[in-house]
Protein backbone atom coordinates (compact mmCIF):
# COMPACT_ATOMS: atom_id res chain seq x y z
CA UNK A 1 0.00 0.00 0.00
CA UNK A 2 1.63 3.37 -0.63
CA UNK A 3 1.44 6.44 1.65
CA UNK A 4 -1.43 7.68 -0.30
CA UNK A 5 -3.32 4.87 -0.06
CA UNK A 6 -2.68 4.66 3.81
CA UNK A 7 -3.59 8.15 3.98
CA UNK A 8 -6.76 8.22 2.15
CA UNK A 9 -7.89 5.21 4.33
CA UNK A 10 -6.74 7.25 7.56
CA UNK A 11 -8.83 10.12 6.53
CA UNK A 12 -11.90 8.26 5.90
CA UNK A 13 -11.80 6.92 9.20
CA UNK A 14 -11.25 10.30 10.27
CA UNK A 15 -14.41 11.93 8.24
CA UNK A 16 -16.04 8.22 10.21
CA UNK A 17 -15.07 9.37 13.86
CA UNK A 18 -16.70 12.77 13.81
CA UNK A 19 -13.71 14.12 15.33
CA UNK A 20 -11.98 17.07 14.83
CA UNK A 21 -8.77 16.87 12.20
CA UNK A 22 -6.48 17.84 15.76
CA UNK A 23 -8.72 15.28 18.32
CA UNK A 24 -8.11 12.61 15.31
CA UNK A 25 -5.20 12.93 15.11
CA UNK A 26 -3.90 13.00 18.28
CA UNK A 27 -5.87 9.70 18.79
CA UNK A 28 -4.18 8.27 15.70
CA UNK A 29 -0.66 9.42 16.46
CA UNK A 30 -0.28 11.27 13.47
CA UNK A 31 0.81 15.06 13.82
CA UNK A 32 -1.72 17.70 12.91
CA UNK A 33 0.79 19.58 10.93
CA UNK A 34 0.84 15.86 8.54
CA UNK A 35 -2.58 16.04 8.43
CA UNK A 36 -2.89 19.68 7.01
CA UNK A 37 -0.81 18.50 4.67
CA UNK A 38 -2.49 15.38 3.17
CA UNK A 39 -5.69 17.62 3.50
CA UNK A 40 -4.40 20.51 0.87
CA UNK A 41 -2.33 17.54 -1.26
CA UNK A 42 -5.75 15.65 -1.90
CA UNK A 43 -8.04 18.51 -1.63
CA UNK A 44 -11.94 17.77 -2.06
CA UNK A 45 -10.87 14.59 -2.91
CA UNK A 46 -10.87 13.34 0.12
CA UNK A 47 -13.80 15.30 1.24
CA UNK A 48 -12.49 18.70 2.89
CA UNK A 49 -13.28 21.39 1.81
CA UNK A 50 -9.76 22.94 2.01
CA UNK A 51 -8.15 23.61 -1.16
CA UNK A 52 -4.41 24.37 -1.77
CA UNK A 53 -3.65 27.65 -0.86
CA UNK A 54 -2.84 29.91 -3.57
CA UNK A 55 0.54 31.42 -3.42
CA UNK A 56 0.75 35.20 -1.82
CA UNK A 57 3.06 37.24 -0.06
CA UNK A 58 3.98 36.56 4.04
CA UNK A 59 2.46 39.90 4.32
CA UNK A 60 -0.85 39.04 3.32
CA UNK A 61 -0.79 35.35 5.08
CA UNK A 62 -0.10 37.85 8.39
CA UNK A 63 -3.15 38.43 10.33
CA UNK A 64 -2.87 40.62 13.48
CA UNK A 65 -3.93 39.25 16.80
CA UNK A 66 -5.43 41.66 19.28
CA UNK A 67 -5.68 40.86 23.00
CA UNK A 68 -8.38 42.40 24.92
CA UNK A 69 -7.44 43.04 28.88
CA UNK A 70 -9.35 41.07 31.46
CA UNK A 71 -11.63 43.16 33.50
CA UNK A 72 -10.25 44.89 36.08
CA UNK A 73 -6.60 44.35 34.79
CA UNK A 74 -4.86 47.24 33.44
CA UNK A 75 -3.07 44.45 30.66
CA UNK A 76 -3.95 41.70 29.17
CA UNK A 77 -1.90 38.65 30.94
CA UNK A 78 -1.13 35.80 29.38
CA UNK A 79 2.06 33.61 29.93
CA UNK A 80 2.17 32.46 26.59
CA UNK A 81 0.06 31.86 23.04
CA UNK A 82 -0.11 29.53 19.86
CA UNK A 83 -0.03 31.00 16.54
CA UNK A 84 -0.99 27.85 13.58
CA UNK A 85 -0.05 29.29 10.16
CA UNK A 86 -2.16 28.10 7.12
CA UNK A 87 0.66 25.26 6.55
CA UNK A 88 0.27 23.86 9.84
CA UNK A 89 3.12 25.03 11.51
CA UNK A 90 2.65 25.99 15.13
CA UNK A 91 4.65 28.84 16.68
CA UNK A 92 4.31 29.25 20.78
CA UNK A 93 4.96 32.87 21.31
CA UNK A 94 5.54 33.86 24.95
CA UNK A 95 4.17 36.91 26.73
CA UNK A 96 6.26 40.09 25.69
CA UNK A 97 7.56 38.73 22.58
CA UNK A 98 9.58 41.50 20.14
CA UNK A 99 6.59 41.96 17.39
CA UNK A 100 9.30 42.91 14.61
CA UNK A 101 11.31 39.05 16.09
CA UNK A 102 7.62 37.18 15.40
CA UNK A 103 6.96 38.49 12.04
CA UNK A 104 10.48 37.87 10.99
CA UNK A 105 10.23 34.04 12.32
CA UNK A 106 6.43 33.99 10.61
CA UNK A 107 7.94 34.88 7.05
CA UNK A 108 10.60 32.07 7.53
CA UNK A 109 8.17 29.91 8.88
CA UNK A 110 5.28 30.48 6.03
CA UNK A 111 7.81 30.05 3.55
CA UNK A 112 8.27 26.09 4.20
């Protein structure tokens, strides 16, 4: 069987379970980045709805994140965030992180 083939099967299982694409794959072992990735390769194919993304700048793949304080706190406070780009790579960003250091590490990252 080739690793289409076994992915095509795992993804019908997964479109089976009802699960989300992360829960499933976490069950199955299989990293959700992989899964992002088999998603785009076989498209509606396989069912999603996800096609591959069309090629653009890092700029416009950038999407600002605004945090809103808590109430009764003079700044927002959290110890750390996740940022998932649209190729499935996860950054973890800690609290007062250098805005021109994340962008720089987005572009890198959004170019694999």
């Amino acid at each position: 069987m080739t690793r289409a083939e076994e992915m095509r099967e795992l993804f019908g299982r997964w479109r089976e379970s009802g699960q989300s694409l992360m829960a499933f794959g976490k069950a199955e072992g299989v990293s959700y980045a992989k899964l992002l990735y088999w998603r785009r390769k076989f498209g509606e194919e396989i069912g999603g709805s996800v096609q591959p993304a069309a090629k653009s700048s890092t700029a416009d793949r950038f999407v600002p994140l605004q945090v809103a304080a808590e109430s009764g706190s003079a700044e927002p406070r959290a110890e750390k965030f996740e940022v998932w780009l649209s190729n499935g790579v996860s950054v973890e960003v800690p609290s007062g992180f250098d805005e021109a250091e994340l962008r720089r590490l987005v572009g890198v990252l959004a170019a694999c």
